[in-house]
N, C-alpha and C. Protein backbone atom coordinates (compact mmCIF):
# COMPACT_ATOMS: atom_id res chain seq x y z
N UNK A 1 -35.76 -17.25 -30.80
CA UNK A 1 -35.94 -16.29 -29.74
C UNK A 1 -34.56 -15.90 -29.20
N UNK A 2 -34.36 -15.15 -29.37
CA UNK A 2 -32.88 -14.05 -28.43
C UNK A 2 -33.59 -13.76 -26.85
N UNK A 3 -32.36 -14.57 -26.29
CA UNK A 3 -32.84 -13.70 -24.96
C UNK A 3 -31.66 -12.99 -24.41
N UNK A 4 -31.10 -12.16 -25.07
CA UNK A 4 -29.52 -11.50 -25.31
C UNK A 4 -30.07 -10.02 -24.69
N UNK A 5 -31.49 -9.85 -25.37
CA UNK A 5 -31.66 -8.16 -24.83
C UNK A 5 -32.45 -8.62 -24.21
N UNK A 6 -33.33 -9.07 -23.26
CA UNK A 6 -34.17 -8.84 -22.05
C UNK A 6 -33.79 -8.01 -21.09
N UNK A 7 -34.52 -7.62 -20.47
CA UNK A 7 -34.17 -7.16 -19.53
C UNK A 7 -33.38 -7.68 -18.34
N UNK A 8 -34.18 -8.76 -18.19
CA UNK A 8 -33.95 -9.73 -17.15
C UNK A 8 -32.39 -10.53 -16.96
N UNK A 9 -32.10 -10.89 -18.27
CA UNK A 9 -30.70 -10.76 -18.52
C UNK A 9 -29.89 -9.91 -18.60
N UNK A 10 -30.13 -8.54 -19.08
CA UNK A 10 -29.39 -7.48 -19.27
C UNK A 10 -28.72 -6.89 -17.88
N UNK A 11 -30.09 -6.99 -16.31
CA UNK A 11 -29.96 -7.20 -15.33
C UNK A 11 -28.95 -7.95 -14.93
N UNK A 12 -29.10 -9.03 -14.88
CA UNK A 12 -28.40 -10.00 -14.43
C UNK A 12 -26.66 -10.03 -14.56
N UNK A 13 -26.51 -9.83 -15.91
CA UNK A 13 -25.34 -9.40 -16.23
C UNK A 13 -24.85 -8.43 -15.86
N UNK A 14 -25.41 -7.52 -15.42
CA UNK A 14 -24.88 -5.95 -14.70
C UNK A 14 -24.76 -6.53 -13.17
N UNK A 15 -25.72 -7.26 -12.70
CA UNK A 15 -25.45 -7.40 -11.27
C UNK A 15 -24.47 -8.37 -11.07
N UNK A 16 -23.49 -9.49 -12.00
CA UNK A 16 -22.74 -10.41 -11.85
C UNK A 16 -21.17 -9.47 -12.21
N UNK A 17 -21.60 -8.74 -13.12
CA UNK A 17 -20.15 -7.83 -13.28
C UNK A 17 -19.89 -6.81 -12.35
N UNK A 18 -20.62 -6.01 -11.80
CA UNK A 18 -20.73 -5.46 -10.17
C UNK A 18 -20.18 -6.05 -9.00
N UNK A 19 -20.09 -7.28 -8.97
CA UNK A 19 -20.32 -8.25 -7.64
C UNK A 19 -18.48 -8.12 -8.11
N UNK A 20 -18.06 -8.75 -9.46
CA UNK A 20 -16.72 -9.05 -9.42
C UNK A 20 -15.60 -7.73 -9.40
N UNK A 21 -16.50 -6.46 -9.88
CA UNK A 21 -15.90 -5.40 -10.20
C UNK A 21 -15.81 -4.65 -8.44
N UNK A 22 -16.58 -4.93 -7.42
CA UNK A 22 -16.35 -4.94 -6.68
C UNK A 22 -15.70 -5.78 -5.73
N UNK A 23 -15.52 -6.81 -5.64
CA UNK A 23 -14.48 -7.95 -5.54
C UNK A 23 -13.38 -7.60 -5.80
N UNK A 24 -12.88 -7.43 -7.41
CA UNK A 24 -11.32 -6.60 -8.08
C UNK A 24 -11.14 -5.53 -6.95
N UNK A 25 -12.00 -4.62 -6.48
CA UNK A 25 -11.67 -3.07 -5.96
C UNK A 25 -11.23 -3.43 -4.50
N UNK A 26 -11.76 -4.30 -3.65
CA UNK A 26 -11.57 -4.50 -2.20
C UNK A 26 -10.25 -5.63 -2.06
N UNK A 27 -9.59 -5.69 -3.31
CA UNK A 27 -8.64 -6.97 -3.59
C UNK A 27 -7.46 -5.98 -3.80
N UNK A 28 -7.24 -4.91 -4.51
CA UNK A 28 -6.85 -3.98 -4.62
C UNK A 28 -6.03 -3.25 -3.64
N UNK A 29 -7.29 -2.95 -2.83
CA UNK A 29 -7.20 -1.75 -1.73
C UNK A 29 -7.04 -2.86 -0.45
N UNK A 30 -7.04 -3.77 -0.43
CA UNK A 30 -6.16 -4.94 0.75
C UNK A 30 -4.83 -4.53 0.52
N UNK A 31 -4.11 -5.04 -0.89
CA UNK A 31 -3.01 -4.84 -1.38
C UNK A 31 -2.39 -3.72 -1.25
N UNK A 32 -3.16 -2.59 -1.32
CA UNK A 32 -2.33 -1.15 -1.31
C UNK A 32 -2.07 -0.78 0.49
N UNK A 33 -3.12 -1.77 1.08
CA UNK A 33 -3.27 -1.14 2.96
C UNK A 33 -1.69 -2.05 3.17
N UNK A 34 -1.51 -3.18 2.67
CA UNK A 34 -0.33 -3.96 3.12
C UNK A 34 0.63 -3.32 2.64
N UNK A 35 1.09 -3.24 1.37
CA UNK A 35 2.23 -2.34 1.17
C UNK A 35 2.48 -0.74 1.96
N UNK A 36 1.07 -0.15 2.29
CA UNK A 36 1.33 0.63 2.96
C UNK A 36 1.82 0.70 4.87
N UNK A 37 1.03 -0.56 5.08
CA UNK A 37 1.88 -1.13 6.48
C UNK A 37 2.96 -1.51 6.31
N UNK A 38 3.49 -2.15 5.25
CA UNK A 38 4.97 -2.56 5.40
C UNK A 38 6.12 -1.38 4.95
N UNK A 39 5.56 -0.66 4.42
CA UNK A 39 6.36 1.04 4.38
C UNK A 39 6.34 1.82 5.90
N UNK A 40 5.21 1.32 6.52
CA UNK A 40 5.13 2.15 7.83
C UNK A 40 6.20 1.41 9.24
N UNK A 41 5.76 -0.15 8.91
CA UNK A 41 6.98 -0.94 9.56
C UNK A 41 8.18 -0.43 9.45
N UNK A 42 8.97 -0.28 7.75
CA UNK A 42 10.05 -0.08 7.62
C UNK A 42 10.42 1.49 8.34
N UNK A 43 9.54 2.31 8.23
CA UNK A 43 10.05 3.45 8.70
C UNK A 43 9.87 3.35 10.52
N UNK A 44 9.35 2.94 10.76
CA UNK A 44 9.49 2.89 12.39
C UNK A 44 10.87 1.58 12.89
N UNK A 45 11.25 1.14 11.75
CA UNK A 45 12.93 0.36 11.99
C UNK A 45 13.18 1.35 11.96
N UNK A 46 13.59 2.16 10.67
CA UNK A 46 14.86 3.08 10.34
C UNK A 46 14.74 4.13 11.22
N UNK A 47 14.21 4.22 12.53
CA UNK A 47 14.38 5.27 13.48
C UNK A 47 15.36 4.76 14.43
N UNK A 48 16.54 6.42 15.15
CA UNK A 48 17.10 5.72 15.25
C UNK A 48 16.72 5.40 16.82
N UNK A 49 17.63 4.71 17.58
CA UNK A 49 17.28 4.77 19.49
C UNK A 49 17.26 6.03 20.29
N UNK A 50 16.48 5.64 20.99
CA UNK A 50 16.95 7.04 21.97
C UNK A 50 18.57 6.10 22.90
N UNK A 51 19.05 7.46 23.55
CA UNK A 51 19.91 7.41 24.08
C UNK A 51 19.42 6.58 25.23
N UNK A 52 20.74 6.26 25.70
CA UNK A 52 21.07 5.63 27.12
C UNK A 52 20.37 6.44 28.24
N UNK A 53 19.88 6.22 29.35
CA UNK A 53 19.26 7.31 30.17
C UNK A 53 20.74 7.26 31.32
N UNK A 54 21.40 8.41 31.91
CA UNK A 54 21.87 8.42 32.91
C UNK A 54 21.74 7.69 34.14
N UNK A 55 22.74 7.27 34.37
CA UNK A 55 22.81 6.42 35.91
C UNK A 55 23.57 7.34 37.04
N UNK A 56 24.81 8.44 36.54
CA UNK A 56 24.85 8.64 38.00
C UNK A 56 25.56 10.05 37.36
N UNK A 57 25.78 10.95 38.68
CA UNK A 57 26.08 12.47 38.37
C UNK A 57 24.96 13.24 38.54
N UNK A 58 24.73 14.72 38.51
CA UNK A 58 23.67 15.39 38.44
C UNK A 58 22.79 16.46 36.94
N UNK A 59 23.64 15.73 36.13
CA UNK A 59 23.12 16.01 34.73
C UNK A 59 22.36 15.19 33.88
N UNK A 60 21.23 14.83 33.86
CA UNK A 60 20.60 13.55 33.25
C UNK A 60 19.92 13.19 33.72
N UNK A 61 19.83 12.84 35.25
CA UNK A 61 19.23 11.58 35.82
C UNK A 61 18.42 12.09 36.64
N UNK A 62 17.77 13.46 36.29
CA UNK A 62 16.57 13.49 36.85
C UNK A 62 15.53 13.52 35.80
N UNK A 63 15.58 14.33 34.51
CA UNK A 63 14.53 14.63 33.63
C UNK A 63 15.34 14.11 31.99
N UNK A 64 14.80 12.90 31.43
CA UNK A 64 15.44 12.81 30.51
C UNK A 64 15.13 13.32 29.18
N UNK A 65 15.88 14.37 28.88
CA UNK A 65 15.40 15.20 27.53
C UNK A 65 16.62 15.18 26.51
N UNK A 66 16.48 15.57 25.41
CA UNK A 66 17.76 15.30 24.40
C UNK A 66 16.99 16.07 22.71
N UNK A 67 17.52 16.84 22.54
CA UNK A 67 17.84 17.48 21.22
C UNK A 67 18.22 16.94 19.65
């Protein structure tokens, strides 16, 4: 007796390779969200400071804006 083509197996085997083939995909796409946070980290370093805000005089130290 073969029980290679049943159904019941044929099933089974589709629903155990599913489970891992979805497993592989959410293992994946973890991996791609982290590399993509750590590209987003790096670019919010490589910005540069804002300036110093004014302490005294009448140019600056009421509204701080900069170009």
């Amino acid at each position: 007796m073969n029980i290679a083509n049943t159904p019941a197996v044929q099933s089974a085997s589709a629903a155990a390779q599913g489970q891992t083939s979805d497993a592989l995909n959410i293992l994946v796409l973890k991996k791609a969200l982290d590399a993509q946070a750590a590209a987003a980290a790096a670019l919010i370093q490589a910005l540069p400071q804002s300036p110093p805000l004014a302490t005294e005089g009448s140019l600056g130290t009421q509204v701080n804006t900069f170009a």
